[in-house]
C-alpha atoms as a PDB file:
ATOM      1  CA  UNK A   1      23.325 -32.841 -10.399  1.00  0.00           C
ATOM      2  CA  UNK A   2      22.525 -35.853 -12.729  1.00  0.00           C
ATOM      3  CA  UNK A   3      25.320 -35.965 -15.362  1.00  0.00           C
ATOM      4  CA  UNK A   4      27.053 -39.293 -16.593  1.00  0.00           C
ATOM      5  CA  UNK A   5      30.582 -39.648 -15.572  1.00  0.00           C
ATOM      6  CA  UNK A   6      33.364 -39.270 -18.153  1.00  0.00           C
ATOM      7  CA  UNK A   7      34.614 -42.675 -18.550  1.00  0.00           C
ATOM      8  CA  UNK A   8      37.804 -42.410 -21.337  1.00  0.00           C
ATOM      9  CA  UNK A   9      40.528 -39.884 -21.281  1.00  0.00           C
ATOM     10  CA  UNK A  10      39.820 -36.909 -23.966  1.00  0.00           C
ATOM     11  CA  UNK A  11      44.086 -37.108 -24.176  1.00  0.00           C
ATOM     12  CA  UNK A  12      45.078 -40.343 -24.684  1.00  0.00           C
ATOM     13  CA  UNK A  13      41.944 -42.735 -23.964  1.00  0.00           C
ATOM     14  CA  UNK A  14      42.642 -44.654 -21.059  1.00  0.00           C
ATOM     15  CA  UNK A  15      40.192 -44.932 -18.819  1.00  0.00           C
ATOM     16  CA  UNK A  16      39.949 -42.571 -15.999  1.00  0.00           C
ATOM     17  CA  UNK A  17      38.973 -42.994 -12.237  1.00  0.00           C
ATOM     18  CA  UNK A  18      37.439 -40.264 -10.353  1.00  0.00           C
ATOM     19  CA  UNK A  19      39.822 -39.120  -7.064  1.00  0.00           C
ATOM     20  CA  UNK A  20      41.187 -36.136  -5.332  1.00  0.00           C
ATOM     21  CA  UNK A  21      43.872 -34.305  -7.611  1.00  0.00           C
ATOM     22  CA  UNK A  22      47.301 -34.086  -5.973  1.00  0.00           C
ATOM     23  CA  UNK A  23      47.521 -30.728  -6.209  1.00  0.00           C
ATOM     24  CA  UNK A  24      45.038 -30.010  -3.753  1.00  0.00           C
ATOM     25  CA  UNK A  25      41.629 -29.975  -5.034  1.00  0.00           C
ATOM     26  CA  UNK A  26      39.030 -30.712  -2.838  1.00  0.00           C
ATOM     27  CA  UNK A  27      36.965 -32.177  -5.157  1.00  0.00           C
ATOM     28  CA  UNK A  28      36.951 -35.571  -6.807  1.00  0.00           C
ATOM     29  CA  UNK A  29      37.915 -35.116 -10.293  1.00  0.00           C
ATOM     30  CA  UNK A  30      38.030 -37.981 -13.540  1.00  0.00           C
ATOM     31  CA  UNK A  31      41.904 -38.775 -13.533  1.00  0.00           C
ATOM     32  CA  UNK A  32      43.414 -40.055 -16.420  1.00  0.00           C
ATOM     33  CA  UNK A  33      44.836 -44.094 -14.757  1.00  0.00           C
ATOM     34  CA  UNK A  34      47.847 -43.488 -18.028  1.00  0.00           C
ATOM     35  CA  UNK A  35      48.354 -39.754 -18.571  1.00  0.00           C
ATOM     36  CA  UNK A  36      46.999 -38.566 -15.518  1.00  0.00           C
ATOM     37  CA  UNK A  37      45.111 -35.188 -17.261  1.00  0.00           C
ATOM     38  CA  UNK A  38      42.477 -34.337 -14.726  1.00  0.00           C
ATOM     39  CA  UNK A  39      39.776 -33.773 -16.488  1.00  0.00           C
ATOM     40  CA  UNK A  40      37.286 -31.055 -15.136  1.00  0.00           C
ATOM     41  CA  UNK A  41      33.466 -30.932 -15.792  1.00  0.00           C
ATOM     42  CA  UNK A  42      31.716 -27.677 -16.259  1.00  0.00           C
ATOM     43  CA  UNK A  43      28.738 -25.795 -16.680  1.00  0.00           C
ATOM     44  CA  UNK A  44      27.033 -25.552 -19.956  1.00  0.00           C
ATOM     45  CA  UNK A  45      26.114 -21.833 -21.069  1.00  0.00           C
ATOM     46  CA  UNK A  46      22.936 -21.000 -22.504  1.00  0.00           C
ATOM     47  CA  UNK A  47      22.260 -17.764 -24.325  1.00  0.00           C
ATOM     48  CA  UNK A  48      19.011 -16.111 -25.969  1.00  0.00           C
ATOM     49  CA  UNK A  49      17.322 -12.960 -26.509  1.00  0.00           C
ATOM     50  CA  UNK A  50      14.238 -11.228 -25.447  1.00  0.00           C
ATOM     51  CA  UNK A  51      13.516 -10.072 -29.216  1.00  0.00           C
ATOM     52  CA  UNK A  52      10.413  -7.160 -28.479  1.00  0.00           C
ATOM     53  CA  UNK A  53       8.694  -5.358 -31.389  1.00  0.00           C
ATOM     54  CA  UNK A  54       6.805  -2.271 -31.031  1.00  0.00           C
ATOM     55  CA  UNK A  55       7.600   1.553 -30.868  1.00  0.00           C
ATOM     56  CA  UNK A  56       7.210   0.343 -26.580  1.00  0.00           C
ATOM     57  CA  UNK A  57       8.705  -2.995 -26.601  1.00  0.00           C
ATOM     58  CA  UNK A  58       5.181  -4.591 -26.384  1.00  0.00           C
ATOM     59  CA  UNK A  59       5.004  -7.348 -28.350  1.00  0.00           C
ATOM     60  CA  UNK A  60       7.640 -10.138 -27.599  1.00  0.00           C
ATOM     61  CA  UNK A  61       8.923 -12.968 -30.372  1.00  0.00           C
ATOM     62  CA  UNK A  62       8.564 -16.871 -29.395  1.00  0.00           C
ATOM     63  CA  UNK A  63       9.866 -19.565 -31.553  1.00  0.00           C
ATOM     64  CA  UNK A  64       7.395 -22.726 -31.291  1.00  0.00           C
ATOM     65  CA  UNK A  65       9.834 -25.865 -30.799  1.00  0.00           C
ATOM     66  CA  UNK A  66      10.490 -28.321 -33.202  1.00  0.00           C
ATOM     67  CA  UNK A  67      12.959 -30.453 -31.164  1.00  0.00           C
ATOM     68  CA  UNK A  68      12.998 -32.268 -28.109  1.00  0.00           C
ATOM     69  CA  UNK A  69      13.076 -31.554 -25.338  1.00  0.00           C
ATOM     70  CA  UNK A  70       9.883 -29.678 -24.868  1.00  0.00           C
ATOM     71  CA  UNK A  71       8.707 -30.252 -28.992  1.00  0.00           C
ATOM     72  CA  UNK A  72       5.855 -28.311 -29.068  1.00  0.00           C
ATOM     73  CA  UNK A  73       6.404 -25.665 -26.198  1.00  0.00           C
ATOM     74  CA  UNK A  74       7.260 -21.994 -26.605  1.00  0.00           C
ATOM     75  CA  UNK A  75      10.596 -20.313 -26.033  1.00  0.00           C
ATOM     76  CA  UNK A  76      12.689 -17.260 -26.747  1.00  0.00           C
ATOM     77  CA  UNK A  77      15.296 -17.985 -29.149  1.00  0.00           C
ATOM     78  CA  UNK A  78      18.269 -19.589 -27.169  1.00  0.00           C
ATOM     79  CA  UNK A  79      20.680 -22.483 -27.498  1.00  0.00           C
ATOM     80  CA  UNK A  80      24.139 -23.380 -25.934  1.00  0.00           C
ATOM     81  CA  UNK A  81      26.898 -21.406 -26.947  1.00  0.00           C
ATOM     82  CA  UNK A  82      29.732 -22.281 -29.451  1.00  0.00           C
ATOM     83  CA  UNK A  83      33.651 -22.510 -28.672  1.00  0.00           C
ATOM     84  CA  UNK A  84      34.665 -18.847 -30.131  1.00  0.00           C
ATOM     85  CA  UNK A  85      31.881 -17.091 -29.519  1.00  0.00           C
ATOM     86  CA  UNK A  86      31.189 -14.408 -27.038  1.00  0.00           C
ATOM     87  CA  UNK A  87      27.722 -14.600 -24.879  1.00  0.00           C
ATOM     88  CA  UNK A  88      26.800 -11.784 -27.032  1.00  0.00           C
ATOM     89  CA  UNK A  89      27.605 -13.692 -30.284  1.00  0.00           C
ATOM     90  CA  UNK A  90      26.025 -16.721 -29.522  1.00  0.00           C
ATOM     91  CA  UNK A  91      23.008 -14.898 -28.162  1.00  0.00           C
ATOM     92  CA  UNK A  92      22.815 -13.208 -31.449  1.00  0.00           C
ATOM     93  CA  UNK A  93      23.458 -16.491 -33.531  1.00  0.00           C
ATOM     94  CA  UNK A  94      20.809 -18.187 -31.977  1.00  0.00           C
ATOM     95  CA  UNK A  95      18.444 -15.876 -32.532  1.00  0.00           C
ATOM     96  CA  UNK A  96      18.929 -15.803 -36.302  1.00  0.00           C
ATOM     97  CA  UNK A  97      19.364 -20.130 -36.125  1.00  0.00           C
ATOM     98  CA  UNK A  98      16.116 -20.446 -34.538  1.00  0.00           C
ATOM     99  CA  UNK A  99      13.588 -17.089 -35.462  1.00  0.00           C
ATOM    100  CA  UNK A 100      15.575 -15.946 -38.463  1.00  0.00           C
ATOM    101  CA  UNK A 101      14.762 -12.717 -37.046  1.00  0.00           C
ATOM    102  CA  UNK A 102      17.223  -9.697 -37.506  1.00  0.00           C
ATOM    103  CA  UNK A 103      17.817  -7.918 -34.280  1.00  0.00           C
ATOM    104  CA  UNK A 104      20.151  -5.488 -32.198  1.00  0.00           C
ATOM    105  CA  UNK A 105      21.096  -6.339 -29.377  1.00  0.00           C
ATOM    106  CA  UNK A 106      20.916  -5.011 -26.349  1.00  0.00           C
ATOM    107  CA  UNK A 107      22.488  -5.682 -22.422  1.00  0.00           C
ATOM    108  CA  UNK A 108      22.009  -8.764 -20.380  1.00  0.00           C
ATOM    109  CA  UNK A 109      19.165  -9.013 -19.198  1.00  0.00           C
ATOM    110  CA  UNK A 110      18.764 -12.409 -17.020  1.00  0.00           C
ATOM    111  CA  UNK A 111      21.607 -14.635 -15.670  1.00  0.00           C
ATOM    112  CA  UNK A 112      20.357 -17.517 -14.241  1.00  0.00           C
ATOM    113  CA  UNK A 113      21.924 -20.564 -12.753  1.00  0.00           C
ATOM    114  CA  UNK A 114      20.780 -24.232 -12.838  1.00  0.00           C
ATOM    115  CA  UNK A 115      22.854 -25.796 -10.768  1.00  0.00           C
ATOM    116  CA  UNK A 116      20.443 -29.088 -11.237  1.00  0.00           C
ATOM    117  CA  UNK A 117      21.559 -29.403 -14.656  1.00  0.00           C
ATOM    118  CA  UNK A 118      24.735 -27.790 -14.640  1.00  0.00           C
ATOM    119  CA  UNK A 119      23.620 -24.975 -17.104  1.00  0.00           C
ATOM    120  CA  UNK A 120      23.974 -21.204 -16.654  1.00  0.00           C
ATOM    121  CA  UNK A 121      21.231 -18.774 -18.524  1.00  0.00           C
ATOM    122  CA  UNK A 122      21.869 -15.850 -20.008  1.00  0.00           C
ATOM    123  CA  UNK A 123      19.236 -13.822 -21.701  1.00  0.00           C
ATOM    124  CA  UNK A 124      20.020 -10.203 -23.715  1.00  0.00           C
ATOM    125  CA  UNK A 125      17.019  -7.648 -24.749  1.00  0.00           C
ATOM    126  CA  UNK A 126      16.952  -7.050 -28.206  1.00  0.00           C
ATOM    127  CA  UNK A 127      14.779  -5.022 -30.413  1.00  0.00           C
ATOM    128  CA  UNK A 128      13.761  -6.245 -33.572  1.00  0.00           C
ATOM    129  CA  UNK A 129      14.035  -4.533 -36.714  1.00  0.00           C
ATOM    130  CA  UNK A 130      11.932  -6.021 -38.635  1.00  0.00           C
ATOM    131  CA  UNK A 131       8.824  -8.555 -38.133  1.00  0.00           C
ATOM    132  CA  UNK A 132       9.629 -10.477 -41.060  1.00  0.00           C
ATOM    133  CA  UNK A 133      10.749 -13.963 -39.495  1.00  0.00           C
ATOM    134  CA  UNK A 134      12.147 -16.753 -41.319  1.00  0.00           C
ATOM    135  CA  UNK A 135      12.418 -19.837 -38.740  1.00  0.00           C
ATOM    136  CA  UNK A 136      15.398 -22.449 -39.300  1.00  0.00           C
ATOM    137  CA  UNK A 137      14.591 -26.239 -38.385  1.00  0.00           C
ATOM    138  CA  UNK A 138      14.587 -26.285 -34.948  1.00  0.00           C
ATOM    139  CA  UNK A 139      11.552 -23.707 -34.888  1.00  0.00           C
ATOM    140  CA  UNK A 140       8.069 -24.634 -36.178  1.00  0.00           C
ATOM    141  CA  UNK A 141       6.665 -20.990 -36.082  1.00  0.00           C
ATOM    142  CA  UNK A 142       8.116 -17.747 -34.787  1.00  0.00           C
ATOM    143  CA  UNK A 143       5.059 -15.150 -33.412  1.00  0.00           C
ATOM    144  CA  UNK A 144       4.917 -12.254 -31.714  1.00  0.00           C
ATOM    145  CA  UNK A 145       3.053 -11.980 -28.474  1.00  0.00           C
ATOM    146  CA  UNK A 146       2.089  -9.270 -25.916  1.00  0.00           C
ATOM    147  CA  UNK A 147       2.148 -10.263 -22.660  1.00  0.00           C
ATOM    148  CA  UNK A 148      -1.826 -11.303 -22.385  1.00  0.00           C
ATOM    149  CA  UNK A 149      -1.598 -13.060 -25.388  1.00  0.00           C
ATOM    150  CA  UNK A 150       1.185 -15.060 -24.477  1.00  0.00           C
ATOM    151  CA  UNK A 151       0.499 -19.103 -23.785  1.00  0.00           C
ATOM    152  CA  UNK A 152       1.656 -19.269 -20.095  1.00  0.00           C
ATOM    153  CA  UNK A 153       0.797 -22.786 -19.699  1.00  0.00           C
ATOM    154  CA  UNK A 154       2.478 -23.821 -23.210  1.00  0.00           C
ATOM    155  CA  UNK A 155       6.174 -22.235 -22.137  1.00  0.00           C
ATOM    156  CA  UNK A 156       8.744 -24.686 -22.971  1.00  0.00           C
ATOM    157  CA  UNK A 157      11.471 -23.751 -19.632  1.00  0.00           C
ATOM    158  CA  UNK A 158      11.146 -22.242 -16.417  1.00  0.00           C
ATOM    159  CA  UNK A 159      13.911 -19.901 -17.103  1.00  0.00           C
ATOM    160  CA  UNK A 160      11.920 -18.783 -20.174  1.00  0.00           C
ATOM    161  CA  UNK A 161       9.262 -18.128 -18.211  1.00  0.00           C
ATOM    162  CA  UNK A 162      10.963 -15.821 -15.319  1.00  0.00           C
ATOM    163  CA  UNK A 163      12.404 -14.218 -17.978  1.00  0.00           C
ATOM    164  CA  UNK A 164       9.519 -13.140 -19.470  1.00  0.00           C
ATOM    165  CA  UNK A 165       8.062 -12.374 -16.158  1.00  0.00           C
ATOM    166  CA  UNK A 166      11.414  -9.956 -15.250  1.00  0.00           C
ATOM    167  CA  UNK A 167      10.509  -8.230 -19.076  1.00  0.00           C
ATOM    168  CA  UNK A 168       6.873  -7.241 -18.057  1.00  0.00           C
ATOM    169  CA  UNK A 169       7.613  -6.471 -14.788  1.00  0.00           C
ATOM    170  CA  UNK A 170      10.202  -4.151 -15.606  1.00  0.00           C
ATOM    171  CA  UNK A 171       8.108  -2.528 -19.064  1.00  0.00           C
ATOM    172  CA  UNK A 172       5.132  -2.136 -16.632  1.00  0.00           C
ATOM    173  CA  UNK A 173       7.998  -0.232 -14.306  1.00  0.00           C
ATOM    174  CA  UNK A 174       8.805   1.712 -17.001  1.00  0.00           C
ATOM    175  CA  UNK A 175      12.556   0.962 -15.975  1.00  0.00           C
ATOM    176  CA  UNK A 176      14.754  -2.364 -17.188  1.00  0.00           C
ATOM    177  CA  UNK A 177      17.181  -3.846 -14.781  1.00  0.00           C
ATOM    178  CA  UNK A 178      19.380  -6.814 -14.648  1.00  0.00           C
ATOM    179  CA  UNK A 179      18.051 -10.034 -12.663  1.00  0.00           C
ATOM    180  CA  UNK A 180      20.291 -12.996 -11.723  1.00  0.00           C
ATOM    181  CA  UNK A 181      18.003 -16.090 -10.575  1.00  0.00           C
ATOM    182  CA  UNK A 182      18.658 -19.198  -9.049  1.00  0.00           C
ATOM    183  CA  UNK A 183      16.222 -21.731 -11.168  1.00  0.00           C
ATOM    184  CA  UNK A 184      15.972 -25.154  -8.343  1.00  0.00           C
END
C-alpha cells in the first residue's frame, strides 16, 4: 500500500522513526524519538448508499462528480466517514451532502476491502422517497438510472461498479443478500 509515512508526532511534534514497539508488535510502527506515542495507521472507511426508486427498486440514483478524483465519472453517493458518526450515519449524511436526496435506509449491502489503498467500502440499500434531488457541490447532476441505461464505461470506482453489479444481480434474483469483496 502506497501511503506517505507520518513524519511528526500528533502528541508533542518530534519527529518519529518507524521500529518495532516494545511491547511486542510485530509490525514496524512511527515511534515518537521524545514521547515515544506509537502512532498506528489505519484504514480509511468509506460509506454510501444504493438509493433505488421505483415501486421494484428499478431505477438506481448516481451523482455525476464534480471533484477529483474521477471529475466527471458516475458514483453512488459515498464519502469517508466522520469521527462520531456511525456507518449508518455517515452513509446517510453522504447521501444528502452529495444527491440531496431524502432516503431510508436500509441494511448493508456491500463491504469491500481495498487493501491497496487502505480503504474499507461499505455500501447500504436505501429507498428513496422522493425523486426530487437537490445536489450539493461535490455533485454536478444526480439521475436516476435502470440498469440498461446506466453508463458502464463512465463509472467513477470499481467498487461502485461491483456494487451495482451485486444490486442487479440480486433484483434479477428476486432475493438481496450481503456481499463482502476484496477490490485488488
Amino acid at each position: 500500500m502506497q501511503r506517505s509515512p507520518i513524519q511528526h508526532c500528533r502528541q508533542c511534534g518530534a519527529s518519529v522513526t518507524y521500529r518495532l514497539p516494545d511491547d511486542g508488535d510485530t509490525k514496524p510502527r512511527a515511534i515518537c524519538t521524545v514521547c515515544h506515542t506509537v502512532h498506528y495507521e489505519n484504514p480509511l472507511n468509506v460509506v454510501g448508499t444504493v438509493p433505488v426508486w421505483g415501486e421494484t427498486g428499478e431505477q438506481v440514483l448516481l451523482c455525476l462528480r464534480n471533484i477529483e478524483p474521477r471529475k466527471g465519472k458516475w458514483t453512488l453517493p459515498a464519502g469517508f466517514m466522520e469521527l462520531g458518526e456511525t456507518t449508518a450515519e455517515g452513509a446517510h449524511r453522504e447521501t444528502i451532502e452529495e444527491a440531496g436526496a431524502q432516503i431510508e435506509l436500509g441494511e448493508l449491502f456491500t463491504l469491500m476491502n481495498v487493501a491497496r489503498v487502505g480503504q474499507l467500502h461499505m455500501y447500504y440499500r436505501a429507498r428513496l422517497l422522493s425523486d426530487h434531488f437537490d445536489p450539493g457541490f461535490e455533485t454536478i447532476e444526480a439521475r436516476l438510472f435502470t440498469e440498461d441505461q446506466i453508463p458502464w464505461d463512465e463509472i467513477a470506482f470499481r467498487t461502485v461498479r461491483e456494487t451495482l453489479e451485486c444490486y442487479f444481480a440480486d433484483r434479477r434474483r428476486g432475493r438481496f443478500g450481503f456481499h463482502t469483496i476484496d477490490i485488488a
